[in-house]
PDB file of N, CA and C in Angstrom:
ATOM      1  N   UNK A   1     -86.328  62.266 -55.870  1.00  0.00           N
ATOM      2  CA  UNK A   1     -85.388  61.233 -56.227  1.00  0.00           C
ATOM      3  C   UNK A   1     -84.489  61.745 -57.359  1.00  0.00           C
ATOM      4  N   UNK A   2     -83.211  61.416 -57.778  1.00  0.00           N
ATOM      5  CA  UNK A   2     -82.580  61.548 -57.694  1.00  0.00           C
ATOM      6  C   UNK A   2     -82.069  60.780 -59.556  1.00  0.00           C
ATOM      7  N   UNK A   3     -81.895  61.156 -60.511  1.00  0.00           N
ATOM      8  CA  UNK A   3     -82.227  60.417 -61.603  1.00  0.00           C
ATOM      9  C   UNK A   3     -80.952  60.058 -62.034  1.00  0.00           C
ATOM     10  N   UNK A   4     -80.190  58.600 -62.141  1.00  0.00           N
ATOM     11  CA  UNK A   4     -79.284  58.704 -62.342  1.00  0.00           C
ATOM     12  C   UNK A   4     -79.125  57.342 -63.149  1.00  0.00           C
ATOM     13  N   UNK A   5     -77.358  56.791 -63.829  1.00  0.00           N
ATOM     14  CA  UNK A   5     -77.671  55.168 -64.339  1.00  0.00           C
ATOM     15  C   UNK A   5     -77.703  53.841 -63.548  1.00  0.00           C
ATOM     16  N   UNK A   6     -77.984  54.266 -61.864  1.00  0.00           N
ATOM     17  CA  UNK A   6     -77.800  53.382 -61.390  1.00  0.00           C
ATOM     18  C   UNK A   6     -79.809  52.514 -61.129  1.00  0.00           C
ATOM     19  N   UNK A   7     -80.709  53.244 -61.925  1.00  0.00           N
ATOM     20  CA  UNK A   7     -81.855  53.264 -61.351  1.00  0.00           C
ATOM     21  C   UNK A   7     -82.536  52.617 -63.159  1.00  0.00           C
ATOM     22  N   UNK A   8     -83.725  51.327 -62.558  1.00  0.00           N
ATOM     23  CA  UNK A   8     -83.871  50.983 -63.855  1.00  0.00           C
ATOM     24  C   UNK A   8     -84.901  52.052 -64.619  1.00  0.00           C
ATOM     25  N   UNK A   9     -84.977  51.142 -66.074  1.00  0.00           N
ATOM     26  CA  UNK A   9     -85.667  52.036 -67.003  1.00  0.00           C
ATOM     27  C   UNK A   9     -87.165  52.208 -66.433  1.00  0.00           C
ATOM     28  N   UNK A  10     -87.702  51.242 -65.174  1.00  0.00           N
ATOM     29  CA  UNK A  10     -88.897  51.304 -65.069  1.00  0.00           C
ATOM     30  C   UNK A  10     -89.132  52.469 -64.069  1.00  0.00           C
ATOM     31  N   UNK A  11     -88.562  52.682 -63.386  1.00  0.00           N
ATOM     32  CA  UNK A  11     -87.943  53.260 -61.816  1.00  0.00           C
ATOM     33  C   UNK A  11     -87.998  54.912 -62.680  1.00  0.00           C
ATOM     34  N   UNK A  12     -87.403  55.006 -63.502  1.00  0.00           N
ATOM     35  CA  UNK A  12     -86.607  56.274 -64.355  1.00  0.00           C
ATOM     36  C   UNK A  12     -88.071  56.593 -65.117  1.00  0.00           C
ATOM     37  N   UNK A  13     -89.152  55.829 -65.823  1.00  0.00           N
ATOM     38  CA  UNK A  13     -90.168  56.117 -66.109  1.00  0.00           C
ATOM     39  C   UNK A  13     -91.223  56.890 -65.318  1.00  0.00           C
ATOM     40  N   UNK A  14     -91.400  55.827 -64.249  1.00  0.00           N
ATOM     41  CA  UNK A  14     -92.536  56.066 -63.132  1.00  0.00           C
ATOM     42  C   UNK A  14     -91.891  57.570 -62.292  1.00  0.00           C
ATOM     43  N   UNK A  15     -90.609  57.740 -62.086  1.00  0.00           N
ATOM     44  CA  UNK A  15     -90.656  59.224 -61.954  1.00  0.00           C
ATOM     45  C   UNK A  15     -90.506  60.445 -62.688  1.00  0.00           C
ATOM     46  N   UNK A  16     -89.889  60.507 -63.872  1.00  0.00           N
ATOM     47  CA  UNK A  16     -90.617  61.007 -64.433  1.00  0.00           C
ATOM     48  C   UNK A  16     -91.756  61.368 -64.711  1.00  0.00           C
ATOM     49  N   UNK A  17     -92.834  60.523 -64.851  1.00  0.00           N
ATOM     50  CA  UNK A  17     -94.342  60.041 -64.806  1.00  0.00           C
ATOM     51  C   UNK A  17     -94.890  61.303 -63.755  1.00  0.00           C
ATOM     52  N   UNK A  18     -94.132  60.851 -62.567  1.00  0.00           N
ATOM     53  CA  UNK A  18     -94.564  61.666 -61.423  1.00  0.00           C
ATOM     54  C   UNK A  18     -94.303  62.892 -61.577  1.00  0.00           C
ATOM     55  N   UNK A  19     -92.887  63.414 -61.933  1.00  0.00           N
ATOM     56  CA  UNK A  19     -92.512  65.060 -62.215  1.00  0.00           C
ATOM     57  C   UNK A  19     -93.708  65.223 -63.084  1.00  0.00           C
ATOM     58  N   UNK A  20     -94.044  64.828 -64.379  1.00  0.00           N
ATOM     59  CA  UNK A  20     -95.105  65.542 -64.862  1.00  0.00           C
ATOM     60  C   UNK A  20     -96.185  65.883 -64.355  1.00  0.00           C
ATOM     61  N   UNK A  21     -96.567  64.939 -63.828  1.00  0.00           N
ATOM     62  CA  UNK A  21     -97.820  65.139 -62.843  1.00  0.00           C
ATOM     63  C   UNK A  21     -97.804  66.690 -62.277  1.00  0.00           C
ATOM     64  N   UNK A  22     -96.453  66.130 -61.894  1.00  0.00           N
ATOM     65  CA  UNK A  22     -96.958  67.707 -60.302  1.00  0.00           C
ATOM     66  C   UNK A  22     -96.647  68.559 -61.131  1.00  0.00           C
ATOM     67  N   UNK A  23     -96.188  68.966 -62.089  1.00  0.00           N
ATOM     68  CA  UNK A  23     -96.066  69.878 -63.110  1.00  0.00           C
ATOM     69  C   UNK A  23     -97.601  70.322 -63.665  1.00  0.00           C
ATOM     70  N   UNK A  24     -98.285  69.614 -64.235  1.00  0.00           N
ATOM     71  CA  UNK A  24     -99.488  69.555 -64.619  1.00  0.00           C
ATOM     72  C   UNK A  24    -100.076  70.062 -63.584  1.00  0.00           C
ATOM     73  N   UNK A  25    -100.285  69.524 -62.664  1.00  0.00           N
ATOM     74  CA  UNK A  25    -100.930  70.016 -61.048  1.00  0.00           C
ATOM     75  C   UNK A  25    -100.370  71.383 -60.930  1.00  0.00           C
ATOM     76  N   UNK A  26     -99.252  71.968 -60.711  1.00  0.00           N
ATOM     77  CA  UNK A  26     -98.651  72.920 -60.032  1.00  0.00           C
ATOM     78  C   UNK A  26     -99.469  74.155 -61.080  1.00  0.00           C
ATOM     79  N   UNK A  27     -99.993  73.388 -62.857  1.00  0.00           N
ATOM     80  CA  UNK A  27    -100.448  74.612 -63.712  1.00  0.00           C
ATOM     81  C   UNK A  27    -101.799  74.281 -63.832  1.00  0.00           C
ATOM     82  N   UNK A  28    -102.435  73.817 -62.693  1.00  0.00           N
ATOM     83  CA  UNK A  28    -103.662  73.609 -62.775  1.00  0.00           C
ATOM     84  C   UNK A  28    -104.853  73.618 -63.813  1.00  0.00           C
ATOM     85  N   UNK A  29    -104.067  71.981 -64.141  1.00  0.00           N
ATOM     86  CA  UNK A  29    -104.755  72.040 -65.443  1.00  0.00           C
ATOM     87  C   UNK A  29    -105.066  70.361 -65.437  1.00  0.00           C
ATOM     88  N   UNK A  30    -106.577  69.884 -65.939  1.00  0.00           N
ATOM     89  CA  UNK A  30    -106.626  68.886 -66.116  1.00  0.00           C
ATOM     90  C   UNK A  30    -106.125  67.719 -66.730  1.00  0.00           C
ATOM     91  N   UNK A  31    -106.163  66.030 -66.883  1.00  0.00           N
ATOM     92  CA  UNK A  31    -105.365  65.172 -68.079  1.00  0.00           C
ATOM     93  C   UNK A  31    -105.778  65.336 -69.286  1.00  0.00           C
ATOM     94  N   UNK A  32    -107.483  65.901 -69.188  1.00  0.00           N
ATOM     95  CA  UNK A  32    -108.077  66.110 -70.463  1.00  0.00           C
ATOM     96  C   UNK A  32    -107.465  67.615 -71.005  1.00  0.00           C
ATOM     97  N   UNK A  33    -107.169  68.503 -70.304  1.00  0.00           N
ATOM     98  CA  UNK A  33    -106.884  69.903 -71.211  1.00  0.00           C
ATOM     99  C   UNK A  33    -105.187  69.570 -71.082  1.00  0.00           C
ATOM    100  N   UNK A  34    -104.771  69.040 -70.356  1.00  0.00           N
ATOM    101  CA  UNK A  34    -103.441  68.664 -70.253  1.00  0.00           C
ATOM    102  C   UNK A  34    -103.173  67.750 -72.500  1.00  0.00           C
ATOM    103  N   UNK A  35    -104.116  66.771 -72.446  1.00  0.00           N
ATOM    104  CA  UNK A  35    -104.181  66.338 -73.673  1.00  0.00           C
ATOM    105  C   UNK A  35    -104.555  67.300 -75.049  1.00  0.00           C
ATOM    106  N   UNK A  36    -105.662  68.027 -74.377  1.00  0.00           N
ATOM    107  CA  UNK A  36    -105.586  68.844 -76.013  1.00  0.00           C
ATOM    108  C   UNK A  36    -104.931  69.620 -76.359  1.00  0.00           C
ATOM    109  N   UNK A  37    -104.043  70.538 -75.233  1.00  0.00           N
ATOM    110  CA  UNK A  37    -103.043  71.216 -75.494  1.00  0.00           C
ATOM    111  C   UNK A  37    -101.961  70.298 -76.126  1.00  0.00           C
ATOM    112  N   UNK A  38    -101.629  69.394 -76.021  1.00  0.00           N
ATOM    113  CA  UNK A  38    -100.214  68.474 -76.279  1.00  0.00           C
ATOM    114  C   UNK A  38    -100.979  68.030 -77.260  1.00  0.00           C
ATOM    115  N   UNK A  39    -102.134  67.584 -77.900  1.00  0.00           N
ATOM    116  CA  UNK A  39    -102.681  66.820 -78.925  1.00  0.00           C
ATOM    117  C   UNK A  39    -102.296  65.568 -78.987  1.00  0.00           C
ATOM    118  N   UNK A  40    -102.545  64.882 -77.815  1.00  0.00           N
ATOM    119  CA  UNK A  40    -102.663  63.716 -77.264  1.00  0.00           C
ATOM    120  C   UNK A  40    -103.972  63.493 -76.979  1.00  0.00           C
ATOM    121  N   UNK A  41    -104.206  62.055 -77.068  1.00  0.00           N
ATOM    122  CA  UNK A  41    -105.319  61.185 -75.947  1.00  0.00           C
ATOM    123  C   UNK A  41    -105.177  61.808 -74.503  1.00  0.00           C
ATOM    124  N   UNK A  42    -106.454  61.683 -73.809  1.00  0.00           N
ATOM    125  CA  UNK A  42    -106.203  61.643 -72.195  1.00  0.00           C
ATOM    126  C   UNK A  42    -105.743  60.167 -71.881  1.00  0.00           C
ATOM    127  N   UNK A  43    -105.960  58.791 -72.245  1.00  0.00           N
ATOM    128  CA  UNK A  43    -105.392  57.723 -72.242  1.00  0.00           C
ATOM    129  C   UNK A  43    -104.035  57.985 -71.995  1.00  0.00           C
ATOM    130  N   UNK A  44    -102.907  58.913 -73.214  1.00  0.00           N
ATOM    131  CA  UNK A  44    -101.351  58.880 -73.209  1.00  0.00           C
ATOM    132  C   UNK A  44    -101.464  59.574 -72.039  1.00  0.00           C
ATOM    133  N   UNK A  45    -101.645  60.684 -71.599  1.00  0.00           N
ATOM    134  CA  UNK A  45    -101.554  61.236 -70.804  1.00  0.00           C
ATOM    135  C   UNK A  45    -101.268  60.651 -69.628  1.00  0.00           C
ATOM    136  N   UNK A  46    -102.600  59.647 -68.964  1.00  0.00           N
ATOM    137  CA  UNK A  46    -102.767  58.672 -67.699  1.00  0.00           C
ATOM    138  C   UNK A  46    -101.413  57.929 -67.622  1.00  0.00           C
ATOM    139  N   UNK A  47    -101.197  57.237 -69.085  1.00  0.00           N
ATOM    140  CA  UNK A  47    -100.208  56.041 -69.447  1.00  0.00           C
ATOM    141  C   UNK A  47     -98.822  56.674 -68.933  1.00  0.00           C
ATOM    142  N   UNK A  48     -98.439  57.755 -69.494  1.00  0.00           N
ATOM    143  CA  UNK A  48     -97.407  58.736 -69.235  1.00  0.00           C
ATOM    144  C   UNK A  48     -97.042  58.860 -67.730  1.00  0.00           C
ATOM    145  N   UNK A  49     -98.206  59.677 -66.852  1.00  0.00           N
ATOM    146  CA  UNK A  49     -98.205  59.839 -65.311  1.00  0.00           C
ATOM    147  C   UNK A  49     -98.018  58.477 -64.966  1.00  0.00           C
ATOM    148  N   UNK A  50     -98.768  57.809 -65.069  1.00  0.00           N
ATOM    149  CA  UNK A  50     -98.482  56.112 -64.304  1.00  0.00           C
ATOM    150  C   UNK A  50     -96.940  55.840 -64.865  1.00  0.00           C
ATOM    151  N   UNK A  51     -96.140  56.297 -65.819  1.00  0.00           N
ATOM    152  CA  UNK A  51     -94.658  55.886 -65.615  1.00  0.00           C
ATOM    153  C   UNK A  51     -94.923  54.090 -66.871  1.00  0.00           C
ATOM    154  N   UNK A  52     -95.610  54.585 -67.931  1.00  0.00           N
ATOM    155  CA  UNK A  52     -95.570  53.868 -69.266  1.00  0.00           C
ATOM    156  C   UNK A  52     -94.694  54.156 -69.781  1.00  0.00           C
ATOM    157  N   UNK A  53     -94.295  53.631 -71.043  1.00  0.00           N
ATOM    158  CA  UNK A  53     -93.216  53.530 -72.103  1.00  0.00           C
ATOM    159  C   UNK A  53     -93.923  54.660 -73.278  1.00  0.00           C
ATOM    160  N   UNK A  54     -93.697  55.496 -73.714  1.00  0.00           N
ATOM    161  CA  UNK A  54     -94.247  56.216 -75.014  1.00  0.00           C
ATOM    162  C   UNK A  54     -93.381  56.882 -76.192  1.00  0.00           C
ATOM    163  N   UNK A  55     -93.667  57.043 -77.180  1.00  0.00           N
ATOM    164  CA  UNK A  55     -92.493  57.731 -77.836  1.00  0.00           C
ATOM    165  C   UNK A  55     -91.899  59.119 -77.568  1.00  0.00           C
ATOM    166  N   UNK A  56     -90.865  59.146 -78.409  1.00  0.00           N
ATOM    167  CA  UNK A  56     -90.282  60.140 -78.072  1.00  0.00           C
ATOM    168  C   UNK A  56     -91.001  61.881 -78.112  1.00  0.00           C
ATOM    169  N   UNK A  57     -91.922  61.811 -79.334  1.00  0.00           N
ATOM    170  CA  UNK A  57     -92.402  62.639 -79.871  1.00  0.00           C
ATOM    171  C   UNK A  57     -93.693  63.068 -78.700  1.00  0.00           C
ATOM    172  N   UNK A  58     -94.603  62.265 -77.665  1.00  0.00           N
ATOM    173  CA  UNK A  58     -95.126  62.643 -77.124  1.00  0.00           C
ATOM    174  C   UNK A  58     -94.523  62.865 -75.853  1.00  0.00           C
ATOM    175  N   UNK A  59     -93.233  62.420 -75.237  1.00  0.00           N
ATOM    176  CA  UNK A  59     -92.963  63.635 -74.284  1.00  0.00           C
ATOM    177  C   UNK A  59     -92.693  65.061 -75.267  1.00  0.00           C
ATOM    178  N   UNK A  60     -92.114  64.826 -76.077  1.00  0.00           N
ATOM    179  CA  UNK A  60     -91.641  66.435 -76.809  1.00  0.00           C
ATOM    180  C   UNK A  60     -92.772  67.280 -76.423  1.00  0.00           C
ATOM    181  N   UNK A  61     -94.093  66.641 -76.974  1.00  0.00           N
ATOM    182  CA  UNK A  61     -95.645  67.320 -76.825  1.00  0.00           C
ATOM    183  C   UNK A  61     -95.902  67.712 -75.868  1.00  0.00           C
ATOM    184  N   UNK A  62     -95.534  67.226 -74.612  1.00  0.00           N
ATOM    185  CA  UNK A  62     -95.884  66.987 -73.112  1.00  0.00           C
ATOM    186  C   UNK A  62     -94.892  68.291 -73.061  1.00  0.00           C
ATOM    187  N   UNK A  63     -93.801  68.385 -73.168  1.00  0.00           N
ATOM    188  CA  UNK A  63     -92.944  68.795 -72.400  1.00  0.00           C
ATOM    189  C   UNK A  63     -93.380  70.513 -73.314  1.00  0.00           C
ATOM    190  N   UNK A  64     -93.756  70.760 -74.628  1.00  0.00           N
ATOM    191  CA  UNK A  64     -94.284  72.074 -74.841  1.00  0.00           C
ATOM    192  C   UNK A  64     -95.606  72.216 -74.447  1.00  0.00           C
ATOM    193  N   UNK A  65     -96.652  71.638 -73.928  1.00  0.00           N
ATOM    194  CA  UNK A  65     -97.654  72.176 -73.186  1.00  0.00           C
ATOM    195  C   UNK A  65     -97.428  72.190 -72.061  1.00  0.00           C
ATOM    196  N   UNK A  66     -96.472  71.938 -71.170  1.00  0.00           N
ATOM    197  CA  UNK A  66     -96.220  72.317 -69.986  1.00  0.00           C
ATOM    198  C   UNK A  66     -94.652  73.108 -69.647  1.00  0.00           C
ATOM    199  N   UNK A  67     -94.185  74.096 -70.793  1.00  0.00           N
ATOM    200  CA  UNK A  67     -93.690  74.848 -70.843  1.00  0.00           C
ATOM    201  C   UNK A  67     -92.207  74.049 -70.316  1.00  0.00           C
ATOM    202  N   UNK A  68     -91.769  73.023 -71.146  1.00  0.00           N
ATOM    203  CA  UNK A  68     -90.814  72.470 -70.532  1.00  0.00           C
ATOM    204  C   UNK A  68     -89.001  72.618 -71.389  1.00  0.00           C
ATOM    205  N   UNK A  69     -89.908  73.029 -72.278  1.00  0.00           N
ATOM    206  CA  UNK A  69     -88.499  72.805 -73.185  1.00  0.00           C
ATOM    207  C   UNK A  69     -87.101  73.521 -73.137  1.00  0.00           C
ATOM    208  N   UNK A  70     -87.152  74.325 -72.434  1.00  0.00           N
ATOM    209  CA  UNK A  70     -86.290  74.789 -71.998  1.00  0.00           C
ATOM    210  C   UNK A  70     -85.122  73.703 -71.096  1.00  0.00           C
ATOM    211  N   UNK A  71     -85.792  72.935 -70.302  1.00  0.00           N
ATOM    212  CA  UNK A  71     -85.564  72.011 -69.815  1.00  0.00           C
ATOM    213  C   UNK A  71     -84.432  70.698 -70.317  1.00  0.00           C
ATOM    214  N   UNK A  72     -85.026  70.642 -71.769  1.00  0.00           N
ATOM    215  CA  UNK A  72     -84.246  69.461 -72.746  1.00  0.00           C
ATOM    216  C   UNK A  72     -83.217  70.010 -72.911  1.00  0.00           C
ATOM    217  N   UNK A  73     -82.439  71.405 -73.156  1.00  0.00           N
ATOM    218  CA  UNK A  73     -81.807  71.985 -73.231  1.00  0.00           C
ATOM    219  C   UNK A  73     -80.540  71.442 -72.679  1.00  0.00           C
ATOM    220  N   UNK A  74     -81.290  71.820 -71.059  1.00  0.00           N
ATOM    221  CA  UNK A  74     -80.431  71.136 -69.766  1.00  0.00           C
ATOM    222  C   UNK A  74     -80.271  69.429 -70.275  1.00  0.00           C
ATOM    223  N   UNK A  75     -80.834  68.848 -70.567  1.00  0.00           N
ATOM    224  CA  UNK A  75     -80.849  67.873 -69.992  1.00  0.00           C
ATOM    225  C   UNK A  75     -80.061  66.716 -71.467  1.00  0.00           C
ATOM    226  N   UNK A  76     -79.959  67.283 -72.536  1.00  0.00           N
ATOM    227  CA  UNK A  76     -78.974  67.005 -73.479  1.00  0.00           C
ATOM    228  C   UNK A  76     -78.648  68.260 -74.751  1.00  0.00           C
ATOM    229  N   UNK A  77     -77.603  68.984 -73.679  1.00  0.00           N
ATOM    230  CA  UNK A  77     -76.900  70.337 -74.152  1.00  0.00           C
ATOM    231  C   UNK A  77     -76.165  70.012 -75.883  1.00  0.00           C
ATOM    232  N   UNK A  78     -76.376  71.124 -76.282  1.00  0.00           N
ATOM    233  CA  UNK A  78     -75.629  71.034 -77.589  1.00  0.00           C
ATOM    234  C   UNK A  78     -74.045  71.024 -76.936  1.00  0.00           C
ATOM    235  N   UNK A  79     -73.147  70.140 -78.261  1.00  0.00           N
ATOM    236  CA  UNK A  79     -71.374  69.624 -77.682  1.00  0.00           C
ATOM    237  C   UNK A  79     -70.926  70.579 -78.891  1.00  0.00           C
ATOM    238  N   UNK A  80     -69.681  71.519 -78.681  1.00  0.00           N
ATOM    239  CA  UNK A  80     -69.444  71.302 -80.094  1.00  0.00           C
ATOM    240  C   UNK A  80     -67.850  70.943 -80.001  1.00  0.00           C
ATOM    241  N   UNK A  81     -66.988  71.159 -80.997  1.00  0.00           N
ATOM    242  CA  UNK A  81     -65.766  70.470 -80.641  1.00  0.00           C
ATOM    243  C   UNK A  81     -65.099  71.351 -79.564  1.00  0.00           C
ATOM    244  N   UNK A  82     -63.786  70.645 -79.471  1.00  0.00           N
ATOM    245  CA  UNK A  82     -62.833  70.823 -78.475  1.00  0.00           C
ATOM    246  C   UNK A  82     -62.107  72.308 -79.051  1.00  0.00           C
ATOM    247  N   UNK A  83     -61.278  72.998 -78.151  1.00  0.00           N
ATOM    248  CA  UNK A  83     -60.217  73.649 -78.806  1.00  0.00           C
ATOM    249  C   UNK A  83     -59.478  73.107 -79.570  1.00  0.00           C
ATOM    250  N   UNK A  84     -58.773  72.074 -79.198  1.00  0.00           N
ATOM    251  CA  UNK A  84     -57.592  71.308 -80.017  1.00  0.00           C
ATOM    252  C   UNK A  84     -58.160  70.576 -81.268  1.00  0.00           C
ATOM    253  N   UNK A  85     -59.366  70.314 -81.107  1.00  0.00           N
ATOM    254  CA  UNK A  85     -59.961  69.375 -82.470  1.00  0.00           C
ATOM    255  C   UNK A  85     -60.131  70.889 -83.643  1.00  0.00           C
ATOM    256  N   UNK A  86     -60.891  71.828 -83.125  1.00  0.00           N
ATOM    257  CA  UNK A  86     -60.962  72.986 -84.159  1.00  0.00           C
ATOM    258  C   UNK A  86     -59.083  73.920 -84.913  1.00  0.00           C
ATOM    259  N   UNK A  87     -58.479  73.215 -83.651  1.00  0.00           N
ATOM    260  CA  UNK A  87     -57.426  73.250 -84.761  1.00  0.00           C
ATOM    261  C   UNK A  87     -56.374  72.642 -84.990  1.00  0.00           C
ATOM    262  N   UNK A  88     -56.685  71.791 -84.876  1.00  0.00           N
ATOM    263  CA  UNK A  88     -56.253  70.590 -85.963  1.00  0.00           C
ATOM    264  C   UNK A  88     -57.040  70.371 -87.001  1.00  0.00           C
ATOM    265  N   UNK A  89     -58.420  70.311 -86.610  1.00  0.00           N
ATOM    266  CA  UNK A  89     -59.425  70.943 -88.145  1.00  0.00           C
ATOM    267  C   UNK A  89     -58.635  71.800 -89.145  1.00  0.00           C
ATOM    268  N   UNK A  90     -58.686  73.079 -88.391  1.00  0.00           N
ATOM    269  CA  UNK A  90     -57.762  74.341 -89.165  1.00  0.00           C
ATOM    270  C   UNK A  90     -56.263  74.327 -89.814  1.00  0.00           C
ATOM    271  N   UNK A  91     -55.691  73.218 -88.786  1.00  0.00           N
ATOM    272  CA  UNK A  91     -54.494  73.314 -89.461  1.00  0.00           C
ATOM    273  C   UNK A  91     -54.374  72.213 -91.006  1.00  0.00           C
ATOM    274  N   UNK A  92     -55.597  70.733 -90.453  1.00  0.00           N
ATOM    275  CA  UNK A  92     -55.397  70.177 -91.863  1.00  0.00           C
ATOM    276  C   UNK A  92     -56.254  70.530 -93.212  1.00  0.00           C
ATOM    277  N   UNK A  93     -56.947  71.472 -93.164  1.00  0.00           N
ATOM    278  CA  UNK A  93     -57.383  72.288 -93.878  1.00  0.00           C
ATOM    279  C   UNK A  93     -59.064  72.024 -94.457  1.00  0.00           C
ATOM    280  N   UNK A  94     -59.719  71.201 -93.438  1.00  0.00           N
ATOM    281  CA  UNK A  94     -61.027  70.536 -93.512  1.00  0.00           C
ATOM    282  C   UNK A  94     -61.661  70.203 -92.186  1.00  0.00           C
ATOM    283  N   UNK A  95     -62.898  70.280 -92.199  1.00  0.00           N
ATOM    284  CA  UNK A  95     -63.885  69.524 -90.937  1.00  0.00           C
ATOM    285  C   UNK A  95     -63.575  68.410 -91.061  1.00  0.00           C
ATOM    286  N   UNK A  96     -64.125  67.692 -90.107  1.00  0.00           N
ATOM    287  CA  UNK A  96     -64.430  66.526 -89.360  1.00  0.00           C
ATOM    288  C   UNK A  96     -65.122  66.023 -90.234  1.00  0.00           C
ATOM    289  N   UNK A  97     -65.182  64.669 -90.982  1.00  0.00           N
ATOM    290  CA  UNK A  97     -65.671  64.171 -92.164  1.00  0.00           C
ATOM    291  C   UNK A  97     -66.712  62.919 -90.940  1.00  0.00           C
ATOM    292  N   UNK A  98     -66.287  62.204 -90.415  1.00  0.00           N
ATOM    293  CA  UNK A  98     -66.967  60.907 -89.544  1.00  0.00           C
ATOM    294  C   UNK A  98     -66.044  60.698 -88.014  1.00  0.00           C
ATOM    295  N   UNK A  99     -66.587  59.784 -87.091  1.00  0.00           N
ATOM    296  CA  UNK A  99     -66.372  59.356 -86.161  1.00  0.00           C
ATOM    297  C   UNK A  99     -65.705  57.872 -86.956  1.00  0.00           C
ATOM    298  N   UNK A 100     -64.236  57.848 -85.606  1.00  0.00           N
ATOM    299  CA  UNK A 100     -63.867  56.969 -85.505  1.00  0.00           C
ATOM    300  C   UNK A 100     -64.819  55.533 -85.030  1.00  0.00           C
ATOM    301  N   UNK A 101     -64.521  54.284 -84.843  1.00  0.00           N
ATOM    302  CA  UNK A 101     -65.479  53.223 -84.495  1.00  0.00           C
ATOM    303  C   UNK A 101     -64.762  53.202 -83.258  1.00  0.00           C
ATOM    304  N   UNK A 102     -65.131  52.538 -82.176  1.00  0.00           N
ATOM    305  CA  UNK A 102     -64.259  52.097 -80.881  1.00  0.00           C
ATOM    306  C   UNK A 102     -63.823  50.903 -80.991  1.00  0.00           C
ATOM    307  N   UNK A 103     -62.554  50.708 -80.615  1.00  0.00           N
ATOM    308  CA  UNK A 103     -62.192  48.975 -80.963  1.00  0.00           C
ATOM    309  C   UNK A 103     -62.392  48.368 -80.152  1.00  0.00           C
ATOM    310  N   UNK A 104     -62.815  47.092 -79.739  1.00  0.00           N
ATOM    311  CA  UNK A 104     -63.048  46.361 -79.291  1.00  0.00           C
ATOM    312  C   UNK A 104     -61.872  45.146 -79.046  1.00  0.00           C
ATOM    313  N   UNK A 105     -61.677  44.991 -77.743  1.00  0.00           N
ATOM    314  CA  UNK A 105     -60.159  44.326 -77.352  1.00  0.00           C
ATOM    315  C   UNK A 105     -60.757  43.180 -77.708  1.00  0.00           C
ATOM    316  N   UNK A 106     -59.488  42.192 -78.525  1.00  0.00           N
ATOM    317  CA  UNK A 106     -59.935  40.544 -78.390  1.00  0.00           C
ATOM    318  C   UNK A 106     -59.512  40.025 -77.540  1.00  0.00           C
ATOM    319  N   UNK A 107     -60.446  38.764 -77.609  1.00  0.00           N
ATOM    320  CA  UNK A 107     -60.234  37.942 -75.591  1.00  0.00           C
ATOM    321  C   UNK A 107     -59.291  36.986 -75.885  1.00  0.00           C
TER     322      UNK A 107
END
């Protein structure tokens, strides 16, 4: 399947959930050694595969005991500016201090 914003947060969990799995499986490795490598519970672990809610910090865990991180990479790339923003940077003689706000049209 196919991961995209048209699919809910529960939908987007539970497969995920599943990629790990077969990941875990494919490195033949149990939920319990799957957990002490990540220094997790086998509980998070289960919670995780079944497509639970967890923090951020234990996929991070998940995703370096199953050799994933490379992965995050892909999946929110470093941005850095534009050509034209680095010089216009250059030409007004300073970085980028803050982000503009977005305005919001009145009704």
């Amino acid at each position: 399947m196919k991961i995209d914003n048209n699919l809910s947060d529960e939908v987007i969990l539970a497969e995920l959930g599943a990629r790990l799995t077969q990941r875990r499986i494919a490195r033949s490795l149990s939920q319990a050694v799957l957990a002490v490598e990540a220094g997790i519970s086998k509980r998070t672990v289960e919670r995780v595969e079944a497509g639970g809610s967890v923090q951020l910090v234990t996929l991070i865990r998940l995703c370096r005991a199953l050799d994933l991180m490379d992965g995050l990479n892909q999946w929110l790339p470093e941005t850095g500016p534009s050509p034209m923003a680095l010089l216009k940077e250059k030409q007004a003689g300073r970085g980028r201090q803050r982000a503009r706000g977005r305005r919001v049209a009145s009704a």
